[in-house]
PDB file of N, CA and C in Angstrom:
ATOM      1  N   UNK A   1      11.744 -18.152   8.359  1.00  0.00           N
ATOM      2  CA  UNK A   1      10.832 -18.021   7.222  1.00  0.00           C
ATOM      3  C   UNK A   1      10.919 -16.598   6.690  1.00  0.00           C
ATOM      4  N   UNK A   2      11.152 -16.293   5.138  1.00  0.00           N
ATOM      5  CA  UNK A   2      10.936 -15.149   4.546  1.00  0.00           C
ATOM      6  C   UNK A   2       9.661 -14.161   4.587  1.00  0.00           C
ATOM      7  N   UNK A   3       9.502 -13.256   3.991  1.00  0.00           N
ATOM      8  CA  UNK A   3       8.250 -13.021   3.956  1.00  0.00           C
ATOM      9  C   UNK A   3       8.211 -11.677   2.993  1.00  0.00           C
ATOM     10  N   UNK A   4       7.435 -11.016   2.445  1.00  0.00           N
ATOM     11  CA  UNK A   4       7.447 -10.211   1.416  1.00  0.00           C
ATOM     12  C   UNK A   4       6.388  -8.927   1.737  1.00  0.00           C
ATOM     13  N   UNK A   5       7.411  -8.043   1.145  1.00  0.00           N
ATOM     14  CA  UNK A   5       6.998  -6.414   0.980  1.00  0.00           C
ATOM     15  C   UNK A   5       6.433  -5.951  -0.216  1.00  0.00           C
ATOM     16  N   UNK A   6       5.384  -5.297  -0.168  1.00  0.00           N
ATOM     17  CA  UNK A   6       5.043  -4.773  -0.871  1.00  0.00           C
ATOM     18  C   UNK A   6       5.188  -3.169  -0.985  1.00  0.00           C
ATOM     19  N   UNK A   7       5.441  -2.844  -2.097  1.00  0.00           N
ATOM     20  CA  UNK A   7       5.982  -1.179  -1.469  1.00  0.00           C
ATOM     21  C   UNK A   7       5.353  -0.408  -2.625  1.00  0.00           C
ATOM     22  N   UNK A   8       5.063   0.679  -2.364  1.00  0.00           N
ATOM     23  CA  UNK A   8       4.390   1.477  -3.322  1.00  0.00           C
ATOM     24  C   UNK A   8       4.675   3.125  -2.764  1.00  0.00           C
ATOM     25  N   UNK A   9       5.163   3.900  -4.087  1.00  0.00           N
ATOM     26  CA  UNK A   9       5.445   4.770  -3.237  1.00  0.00           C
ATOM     27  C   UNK A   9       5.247   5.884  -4.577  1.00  0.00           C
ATOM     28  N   UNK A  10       4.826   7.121  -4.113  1.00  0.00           N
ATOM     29  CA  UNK A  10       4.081   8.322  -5.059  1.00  0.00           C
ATOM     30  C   UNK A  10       3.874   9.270  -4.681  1.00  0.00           C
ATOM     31  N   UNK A  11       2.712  10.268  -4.723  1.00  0.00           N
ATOM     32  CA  UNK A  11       2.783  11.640  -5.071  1.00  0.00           C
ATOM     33  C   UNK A  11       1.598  11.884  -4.492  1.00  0.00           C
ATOM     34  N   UNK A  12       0.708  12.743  -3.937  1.00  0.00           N
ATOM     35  CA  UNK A  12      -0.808  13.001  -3.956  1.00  0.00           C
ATOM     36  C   UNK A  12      -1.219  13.528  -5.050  1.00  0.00           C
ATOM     37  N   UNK A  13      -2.266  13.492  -5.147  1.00  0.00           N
ATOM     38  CA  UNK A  13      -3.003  13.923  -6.668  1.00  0.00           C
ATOM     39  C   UNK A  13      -3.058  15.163  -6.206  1.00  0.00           C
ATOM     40  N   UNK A  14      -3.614  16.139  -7.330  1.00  0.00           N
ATOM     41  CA  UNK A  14      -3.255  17.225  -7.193  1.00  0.00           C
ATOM     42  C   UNK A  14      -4.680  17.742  -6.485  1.00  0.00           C
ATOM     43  N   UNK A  15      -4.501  18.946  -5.697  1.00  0.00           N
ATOM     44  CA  UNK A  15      -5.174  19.299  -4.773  1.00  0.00           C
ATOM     45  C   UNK A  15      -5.488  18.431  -3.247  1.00  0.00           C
ATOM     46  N   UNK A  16      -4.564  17.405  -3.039  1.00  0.00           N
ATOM     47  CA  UNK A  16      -4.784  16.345  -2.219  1.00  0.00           C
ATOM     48  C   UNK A  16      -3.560  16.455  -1.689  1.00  0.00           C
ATOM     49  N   UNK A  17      -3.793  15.898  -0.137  1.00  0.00           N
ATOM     50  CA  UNK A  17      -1.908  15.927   0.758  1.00  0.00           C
ATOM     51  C   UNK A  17      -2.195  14.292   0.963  1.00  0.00           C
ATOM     52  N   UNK A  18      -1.160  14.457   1.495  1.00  0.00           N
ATOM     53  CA  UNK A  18      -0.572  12.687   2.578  1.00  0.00           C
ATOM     54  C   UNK A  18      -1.995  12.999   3.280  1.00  0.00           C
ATOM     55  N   UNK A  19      -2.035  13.650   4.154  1.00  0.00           N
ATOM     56  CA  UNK A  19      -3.277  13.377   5.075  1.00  0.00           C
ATOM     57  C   UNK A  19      -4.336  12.904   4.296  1.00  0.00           C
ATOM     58  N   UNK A  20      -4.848  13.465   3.399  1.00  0.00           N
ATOM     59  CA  UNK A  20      -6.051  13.287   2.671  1.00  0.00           C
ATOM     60  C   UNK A  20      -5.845  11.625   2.507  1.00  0.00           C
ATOM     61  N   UNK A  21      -4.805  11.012   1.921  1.00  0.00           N
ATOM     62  CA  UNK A  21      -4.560   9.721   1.631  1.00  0.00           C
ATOM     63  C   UNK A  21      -4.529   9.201   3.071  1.00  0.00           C
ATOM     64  N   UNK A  22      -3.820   9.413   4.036  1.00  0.00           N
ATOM     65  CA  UNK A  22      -4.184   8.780   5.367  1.00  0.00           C
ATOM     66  C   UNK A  22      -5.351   9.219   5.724  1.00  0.00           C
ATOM     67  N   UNK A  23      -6.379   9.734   5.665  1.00  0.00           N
ATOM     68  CA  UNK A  23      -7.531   9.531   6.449  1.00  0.00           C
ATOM     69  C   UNK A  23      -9.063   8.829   5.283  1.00  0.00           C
ATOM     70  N   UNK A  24      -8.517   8.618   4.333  1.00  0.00           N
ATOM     71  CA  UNK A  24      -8.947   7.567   3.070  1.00  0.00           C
ATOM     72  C   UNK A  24      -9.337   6.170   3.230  1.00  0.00           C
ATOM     73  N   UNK A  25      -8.175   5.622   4.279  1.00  0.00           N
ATOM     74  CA  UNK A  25      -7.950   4.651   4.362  1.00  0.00           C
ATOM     75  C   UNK A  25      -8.339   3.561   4.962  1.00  0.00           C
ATOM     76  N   UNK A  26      -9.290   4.264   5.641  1.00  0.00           N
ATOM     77  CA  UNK A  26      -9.877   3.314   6.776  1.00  0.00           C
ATOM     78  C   UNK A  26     -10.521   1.735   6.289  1.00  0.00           C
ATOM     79  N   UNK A  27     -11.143   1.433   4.760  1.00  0.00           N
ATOM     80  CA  UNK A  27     -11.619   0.354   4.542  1.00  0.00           C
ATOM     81  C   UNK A  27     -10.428  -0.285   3.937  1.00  0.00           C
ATOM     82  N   UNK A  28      -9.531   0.720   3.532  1.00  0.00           N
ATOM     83  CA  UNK A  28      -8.522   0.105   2.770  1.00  0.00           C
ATOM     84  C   UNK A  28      -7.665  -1.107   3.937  1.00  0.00           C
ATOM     85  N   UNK A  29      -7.721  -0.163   5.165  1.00  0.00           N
ATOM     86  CA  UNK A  29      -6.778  -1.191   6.317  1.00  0.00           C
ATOM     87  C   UNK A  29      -7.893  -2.305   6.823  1.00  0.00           C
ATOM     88  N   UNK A  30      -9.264  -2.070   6.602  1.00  0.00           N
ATOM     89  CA  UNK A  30      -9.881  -3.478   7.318  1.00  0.00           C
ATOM     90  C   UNK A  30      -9.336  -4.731   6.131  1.00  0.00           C
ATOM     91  N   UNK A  31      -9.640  -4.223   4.909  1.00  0.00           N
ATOM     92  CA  UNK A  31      -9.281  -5.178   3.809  1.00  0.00           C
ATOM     93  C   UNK A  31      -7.927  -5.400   3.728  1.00  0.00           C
ATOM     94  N   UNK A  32      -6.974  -5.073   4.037  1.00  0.00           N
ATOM     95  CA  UNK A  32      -5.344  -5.695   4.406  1.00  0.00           C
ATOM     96  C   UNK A  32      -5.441  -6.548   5.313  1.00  0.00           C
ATOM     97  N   UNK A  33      -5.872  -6.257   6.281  1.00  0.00           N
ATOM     98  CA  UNK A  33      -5.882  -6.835   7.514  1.00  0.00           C
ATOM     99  C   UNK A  33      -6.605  -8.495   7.735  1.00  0.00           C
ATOM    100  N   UNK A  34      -7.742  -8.280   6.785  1.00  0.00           N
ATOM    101  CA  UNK A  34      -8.429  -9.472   6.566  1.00  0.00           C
ATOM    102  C   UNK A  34      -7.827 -10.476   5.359  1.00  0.00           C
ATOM    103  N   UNK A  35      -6.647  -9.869   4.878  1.00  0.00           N
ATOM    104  CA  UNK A  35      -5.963 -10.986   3.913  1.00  0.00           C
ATOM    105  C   UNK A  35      -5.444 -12.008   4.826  1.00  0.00           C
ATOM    106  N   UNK A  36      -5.666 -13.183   4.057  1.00  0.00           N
ATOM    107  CA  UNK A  36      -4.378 -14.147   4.110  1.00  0.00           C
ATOM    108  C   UNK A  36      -2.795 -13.900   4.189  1.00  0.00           C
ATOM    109  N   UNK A  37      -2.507 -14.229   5.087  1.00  0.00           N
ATOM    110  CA  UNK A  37      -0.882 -14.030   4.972  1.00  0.00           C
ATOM    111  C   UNK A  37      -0.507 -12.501   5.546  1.00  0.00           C
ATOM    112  N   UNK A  38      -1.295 -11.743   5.267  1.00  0.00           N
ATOM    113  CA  UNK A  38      -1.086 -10.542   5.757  1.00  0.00           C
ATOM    114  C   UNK A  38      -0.581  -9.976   7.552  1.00  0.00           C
ATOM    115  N   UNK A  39       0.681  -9.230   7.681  1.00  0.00           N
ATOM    116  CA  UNK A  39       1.532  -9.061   8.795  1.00  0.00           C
ATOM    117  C   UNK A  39       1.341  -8.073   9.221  1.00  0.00           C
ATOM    118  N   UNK A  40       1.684  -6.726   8.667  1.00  0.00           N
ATOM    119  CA  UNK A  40       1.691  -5.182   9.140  1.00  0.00           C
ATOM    120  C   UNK A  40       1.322  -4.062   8.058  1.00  0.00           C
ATOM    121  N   UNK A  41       1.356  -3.010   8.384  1.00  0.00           N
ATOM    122  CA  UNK A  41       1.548  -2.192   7.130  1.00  0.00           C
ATOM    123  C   UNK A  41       1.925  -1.033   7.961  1.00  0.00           C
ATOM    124  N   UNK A  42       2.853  -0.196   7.021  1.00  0.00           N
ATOM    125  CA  UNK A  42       3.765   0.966   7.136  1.00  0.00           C
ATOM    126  C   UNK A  42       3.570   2.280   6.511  1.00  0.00           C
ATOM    127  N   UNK A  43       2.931   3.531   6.480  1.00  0.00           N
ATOM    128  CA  UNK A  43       3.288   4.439   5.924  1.00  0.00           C
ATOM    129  C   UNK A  43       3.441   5.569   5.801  1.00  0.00           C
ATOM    130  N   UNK A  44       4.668   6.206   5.223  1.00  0.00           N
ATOM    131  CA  UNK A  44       5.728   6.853   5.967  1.00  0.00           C
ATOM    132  C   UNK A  44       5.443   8.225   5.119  1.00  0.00           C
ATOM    133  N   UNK A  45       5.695   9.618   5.204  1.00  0.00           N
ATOM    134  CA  UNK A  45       5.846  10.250   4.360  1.00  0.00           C
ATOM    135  C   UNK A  45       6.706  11.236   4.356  1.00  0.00           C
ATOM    136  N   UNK A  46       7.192  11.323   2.935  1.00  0.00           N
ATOM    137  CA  UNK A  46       8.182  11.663   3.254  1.00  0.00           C
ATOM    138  C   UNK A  46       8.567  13.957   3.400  1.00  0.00           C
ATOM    139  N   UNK A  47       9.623  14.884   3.656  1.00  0.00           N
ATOM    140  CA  UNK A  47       9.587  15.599   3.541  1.00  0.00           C
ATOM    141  C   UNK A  47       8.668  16.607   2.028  1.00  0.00           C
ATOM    142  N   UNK A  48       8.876  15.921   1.018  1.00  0.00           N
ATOM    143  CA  UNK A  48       8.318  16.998  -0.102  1.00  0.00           C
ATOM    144  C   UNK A  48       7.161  16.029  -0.131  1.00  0.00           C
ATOM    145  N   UNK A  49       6.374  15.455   0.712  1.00  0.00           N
ATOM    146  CA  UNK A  49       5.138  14.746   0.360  1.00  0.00           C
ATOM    147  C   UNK A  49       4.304  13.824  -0.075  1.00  0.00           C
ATOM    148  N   UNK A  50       5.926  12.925  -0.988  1.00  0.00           N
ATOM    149  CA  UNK A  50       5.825  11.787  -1.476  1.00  0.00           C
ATOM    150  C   UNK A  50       5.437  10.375  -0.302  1.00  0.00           C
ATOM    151  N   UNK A  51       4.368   9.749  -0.359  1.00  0.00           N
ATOM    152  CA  UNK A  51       4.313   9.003   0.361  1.00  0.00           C
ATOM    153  C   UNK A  51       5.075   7.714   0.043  1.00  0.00           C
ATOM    154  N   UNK A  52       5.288   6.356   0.934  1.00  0.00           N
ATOM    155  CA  UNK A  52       5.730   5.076   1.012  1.00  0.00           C
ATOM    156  C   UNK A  52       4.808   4.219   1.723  1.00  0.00           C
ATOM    157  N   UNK A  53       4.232   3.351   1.093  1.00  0.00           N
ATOM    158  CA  UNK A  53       3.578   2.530   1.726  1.00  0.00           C
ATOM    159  C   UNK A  53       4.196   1.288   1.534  1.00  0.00           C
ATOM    160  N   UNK A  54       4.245   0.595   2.958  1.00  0.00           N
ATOM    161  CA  UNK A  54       4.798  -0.981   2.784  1.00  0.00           C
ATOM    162  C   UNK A  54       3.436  -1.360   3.493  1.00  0.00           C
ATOM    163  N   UNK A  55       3.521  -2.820   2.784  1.00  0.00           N
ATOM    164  CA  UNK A  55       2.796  -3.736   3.380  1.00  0.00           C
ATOM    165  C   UNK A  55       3.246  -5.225   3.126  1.00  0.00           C
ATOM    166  N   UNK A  56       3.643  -5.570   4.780  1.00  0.00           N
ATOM    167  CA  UNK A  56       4.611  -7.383   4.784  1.00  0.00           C
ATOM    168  C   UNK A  56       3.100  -8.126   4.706  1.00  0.00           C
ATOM    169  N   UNK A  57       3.464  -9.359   3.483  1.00  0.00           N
ATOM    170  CA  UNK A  57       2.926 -10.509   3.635  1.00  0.00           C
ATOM    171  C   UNK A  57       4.085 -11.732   3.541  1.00  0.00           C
ATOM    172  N   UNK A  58       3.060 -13.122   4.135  1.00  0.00           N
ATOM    173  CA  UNK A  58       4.050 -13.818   4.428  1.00  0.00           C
ATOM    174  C   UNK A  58       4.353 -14.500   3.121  1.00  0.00           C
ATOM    175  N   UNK A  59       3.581 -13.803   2.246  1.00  0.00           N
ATOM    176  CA  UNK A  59       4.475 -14.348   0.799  1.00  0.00           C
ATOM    177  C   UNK A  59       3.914 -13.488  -0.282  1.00  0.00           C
ATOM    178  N   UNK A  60       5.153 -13.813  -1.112  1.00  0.00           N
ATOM    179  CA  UNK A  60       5.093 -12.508  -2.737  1.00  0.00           C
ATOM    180  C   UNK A  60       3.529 -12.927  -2.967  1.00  0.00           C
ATOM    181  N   UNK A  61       3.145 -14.164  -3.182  1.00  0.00           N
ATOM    182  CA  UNK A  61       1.719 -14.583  -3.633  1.00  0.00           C
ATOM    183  C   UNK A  61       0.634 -13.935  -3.272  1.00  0.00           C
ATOM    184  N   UNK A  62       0.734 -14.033  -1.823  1.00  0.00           N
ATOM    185  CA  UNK A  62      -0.291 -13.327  -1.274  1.00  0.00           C
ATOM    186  C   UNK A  62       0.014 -11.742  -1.193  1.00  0.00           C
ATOM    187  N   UNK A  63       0.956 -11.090  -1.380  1.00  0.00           N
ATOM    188  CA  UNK A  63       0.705  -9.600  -1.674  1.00  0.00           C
ATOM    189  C   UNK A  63       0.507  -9.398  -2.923  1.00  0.00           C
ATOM    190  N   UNK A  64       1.016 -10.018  -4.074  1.00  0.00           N
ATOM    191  CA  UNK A  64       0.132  -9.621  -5.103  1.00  0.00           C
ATOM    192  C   UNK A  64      -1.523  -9.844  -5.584  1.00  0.00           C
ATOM    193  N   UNK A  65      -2.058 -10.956  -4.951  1.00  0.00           N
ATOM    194  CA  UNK A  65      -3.499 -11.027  -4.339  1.00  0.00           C
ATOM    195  C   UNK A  65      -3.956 -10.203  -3.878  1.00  0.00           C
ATOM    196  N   UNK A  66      -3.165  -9.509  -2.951  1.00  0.00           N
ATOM    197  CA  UNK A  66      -3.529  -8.550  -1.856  1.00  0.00           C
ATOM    198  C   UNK A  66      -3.952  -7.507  -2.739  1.00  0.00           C
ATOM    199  N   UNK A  67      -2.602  -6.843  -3.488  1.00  0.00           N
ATOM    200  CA  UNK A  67      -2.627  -5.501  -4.480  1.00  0.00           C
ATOM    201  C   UNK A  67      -3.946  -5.666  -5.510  1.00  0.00           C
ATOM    202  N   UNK A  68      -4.175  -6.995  -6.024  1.00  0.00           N
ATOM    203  CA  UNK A  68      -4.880  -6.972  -7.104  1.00  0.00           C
ATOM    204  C   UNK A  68      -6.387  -6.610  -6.516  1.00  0.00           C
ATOM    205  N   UNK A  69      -6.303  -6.755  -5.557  1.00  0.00           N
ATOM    206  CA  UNK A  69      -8.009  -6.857  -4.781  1.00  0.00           C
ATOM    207  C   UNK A  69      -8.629  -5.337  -4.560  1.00  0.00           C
ATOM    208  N   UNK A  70      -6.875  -4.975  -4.260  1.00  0.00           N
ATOM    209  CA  UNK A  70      -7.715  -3.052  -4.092  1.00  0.00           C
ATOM    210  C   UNK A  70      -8.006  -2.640  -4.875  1.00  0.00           C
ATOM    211  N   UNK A  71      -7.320  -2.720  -6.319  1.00  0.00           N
ATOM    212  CA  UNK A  71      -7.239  -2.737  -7.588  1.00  0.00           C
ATOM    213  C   UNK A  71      -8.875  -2.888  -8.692  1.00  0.00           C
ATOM    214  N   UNK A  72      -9.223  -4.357  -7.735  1.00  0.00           N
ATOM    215  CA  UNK A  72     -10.842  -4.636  -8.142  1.00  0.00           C
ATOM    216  C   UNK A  72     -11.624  -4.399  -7.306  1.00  0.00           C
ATOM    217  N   UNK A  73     -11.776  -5.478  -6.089  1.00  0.00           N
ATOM    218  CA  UNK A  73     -12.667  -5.644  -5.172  1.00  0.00           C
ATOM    219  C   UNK A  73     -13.098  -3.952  -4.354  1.00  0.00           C
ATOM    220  N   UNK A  74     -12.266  -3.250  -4.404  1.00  0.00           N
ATOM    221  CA  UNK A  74     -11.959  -2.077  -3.459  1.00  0.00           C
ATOM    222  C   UNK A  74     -11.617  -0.685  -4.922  1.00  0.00           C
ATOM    223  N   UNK A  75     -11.785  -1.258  -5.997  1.00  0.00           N
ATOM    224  CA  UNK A  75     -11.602   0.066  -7.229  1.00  0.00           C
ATOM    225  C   UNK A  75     -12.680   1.066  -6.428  1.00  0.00           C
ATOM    226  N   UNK A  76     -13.589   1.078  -5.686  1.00  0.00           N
ATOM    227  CA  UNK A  76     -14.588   2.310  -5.260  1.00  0.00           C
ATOM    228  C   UNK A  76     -13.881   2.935  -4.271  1.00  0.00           C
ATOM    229  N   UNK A  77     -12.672   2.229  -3.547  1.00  0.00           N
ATOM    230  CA  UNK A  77     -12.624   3.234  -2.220  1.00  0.00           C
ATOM    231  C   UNK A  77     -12.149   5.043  -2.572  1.00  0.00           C
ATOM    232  N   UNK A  78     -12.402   5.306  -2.010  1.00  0.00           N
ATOM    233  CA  UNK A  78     -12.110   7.057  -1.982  1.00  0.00           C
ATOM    234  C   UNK A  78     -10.560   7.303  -2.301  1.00  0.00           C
ATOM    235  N   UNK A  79     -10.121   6.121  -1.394  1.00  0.00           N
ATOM    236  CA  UNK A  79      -8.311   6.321  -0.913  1.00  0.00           C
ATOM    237  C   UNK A  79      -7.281   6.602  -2.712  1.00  0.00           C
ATOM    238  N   UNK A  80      -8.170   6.167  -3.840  1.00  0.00           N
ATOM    239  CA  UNK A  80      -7.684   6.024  -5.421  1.00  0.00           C
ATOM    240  C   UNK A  80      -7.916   7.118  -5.367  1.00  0.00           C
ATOM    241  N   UNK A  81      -8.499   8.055  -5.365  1.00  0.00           N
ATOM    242  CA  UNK A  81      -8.865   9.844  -5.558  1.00  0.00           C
ATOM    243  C   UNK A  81      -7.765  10.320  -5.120  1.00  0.00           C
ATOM    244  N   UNK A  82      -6.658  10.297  -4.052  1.00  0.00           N
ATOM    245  CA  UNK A  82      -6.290  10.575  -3.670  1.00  0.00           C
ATOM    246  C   UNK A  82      -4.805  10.484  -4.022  1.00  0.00           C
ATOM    247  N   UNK A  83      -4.594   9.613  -4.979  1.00  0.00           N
ATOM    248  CA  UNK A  83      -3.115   9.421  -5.499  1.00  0.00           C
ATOM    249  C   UNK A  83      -2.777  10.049  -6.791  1.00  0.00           C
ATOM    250  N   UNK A  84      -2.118  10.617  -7.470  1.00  0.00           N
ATOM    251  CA  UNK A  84      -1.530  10.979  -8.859  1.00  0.00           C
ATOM    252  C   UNK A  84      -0.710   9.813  -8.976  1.00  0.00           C
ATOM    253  N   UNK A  85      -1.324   8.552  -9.663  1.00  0.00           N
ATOM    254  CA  UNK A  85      -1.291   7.497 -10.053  1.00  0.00           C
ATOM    255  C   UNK A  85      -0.063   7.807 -11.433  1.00  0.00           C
ATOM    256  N   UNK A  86       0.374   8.622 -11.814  1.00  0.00           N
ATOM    257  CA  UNK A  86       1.275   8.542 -12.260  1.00  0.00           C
ATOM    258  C   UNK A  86       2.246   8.669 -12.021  1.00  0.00           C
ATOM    259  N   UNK A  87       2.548   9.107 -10.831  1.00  0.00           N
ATOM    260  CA  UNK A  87       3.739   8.793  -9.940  1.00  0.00           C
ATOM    261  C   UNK A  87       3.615   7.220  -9.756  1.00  0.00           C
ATOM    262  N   UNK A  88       2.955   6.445  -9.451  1.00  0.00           N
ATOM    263  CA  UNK A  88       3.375   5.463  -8.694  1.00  0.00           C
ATOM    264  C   UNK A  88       4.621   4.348  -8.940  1.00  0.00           C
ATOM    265  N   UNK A  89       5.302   4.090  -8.014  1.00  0.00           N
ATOM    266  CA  UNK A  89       6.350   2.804  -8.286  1.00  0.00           C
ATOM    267  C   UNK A  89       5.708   1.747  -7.466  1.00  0.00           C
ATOM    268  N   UNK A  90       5.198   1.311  -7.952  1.00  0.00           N
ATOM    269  CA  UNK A  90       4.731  -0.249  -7.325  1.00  0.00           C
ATOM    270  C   UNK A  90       5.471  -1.359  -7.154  1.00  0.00           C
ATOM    271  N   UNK A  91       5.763  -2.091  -6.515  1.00  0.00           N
ATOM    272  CA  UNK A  91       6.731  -3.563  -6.613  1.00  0.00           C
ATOM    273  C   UNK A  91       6.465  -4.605  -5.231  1.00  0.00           C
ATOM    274  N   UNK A  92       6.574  -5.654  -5.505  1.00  0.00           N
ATOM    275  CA  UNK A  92       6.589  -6.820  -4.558  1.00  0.00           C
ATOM    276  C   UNK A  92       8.012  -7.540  -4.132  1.00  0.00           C
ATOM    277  N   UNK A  93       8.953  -7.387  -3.171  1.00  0.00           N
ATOM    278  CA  UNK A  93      10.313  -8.103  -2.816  1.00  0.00           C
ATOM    279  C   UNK A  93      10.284  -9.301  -1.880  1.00  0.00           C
ATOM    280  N   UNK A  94      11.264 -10.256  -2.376  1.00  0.00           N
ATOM    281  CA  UNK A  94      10.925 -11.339  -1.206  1.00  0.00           C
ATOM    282  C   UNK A  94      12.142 -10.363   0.069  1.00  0.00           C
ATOM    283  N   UNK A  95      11.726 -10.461   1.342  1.00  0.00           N
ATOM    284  CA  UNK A  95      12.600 -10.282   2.222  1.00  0.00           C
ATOM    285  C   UNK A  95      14.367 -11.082   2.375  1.00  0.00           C
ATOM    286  N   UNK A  96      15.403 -10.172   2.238  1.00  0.00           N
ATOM    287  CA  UNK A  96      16.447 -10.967   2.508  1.00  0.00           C
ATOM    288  C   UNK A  96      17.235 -11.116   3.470  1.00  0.00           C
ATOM    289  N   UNK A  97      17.205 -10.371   4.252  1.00  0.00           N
ATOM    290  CA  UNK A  97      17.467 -10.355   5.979  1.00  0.00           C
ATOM    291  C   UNK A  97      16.488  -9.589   6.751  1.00  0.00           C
ATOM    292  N   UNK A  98      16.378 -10.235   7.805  1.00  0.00           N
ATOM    293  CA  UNK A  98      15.862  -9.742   9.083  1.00  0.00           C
ATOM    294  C   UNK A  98      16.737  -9.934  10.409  1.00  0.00           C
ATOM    295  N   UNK A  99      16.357  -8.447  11.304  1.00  0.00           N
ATOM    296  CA  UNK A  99      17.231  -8.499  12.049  1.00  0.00           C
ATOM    297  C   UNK A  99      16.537  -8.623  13.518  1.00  0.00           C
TER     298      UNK A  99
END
């Protein structure tokens, strides 16, 4: 069975690091966690600061559900302060190998 990534990957807002965005997060991960379909989540950062966040669901459907919810249901969390949202690359992939 396939299963799908969600990946999002950006910048901190200004005056804000990766940390600030990882320690944001705490309602953000109960509400992943409590999705449907929902597997793991990943995120990585990188040397100049740019973060990567993945998050596997077991389908494109349900991660774009997923995304749209932080989006509404979760527009208050803190963890949005924390991004320069104009960086962001957002996207949903179905998985094509696993190893």
């Amino acid at each position: 069975m396939t299963h799908a990534l969600e990946i999002t990957t950006f910048a901190p807002a200004a005056g804000c690091t990766a940390q600030d965005f990882l320690d944001a997060n705490e309602a953000i991960d109960a509400y992943l966690a409590a999705r449907p379909g929902f597997r793991w989540r990943n995120i990585a950062v990188c040397d100049d600061g740019t973060v990567i966040d993945i998050v596997a669901f077991d389908s494109e459907a349900q991660a774009r559900t997923s995304a749209a919810g932080i989006m509404t249901q979760m527009a208050d969390s803190p963890v949005h302060a924390t991004i320069d949202h104009s960086t962001v690359d957002w996207r949903v992939v179905d998985v094509a190998h696993v190893l």
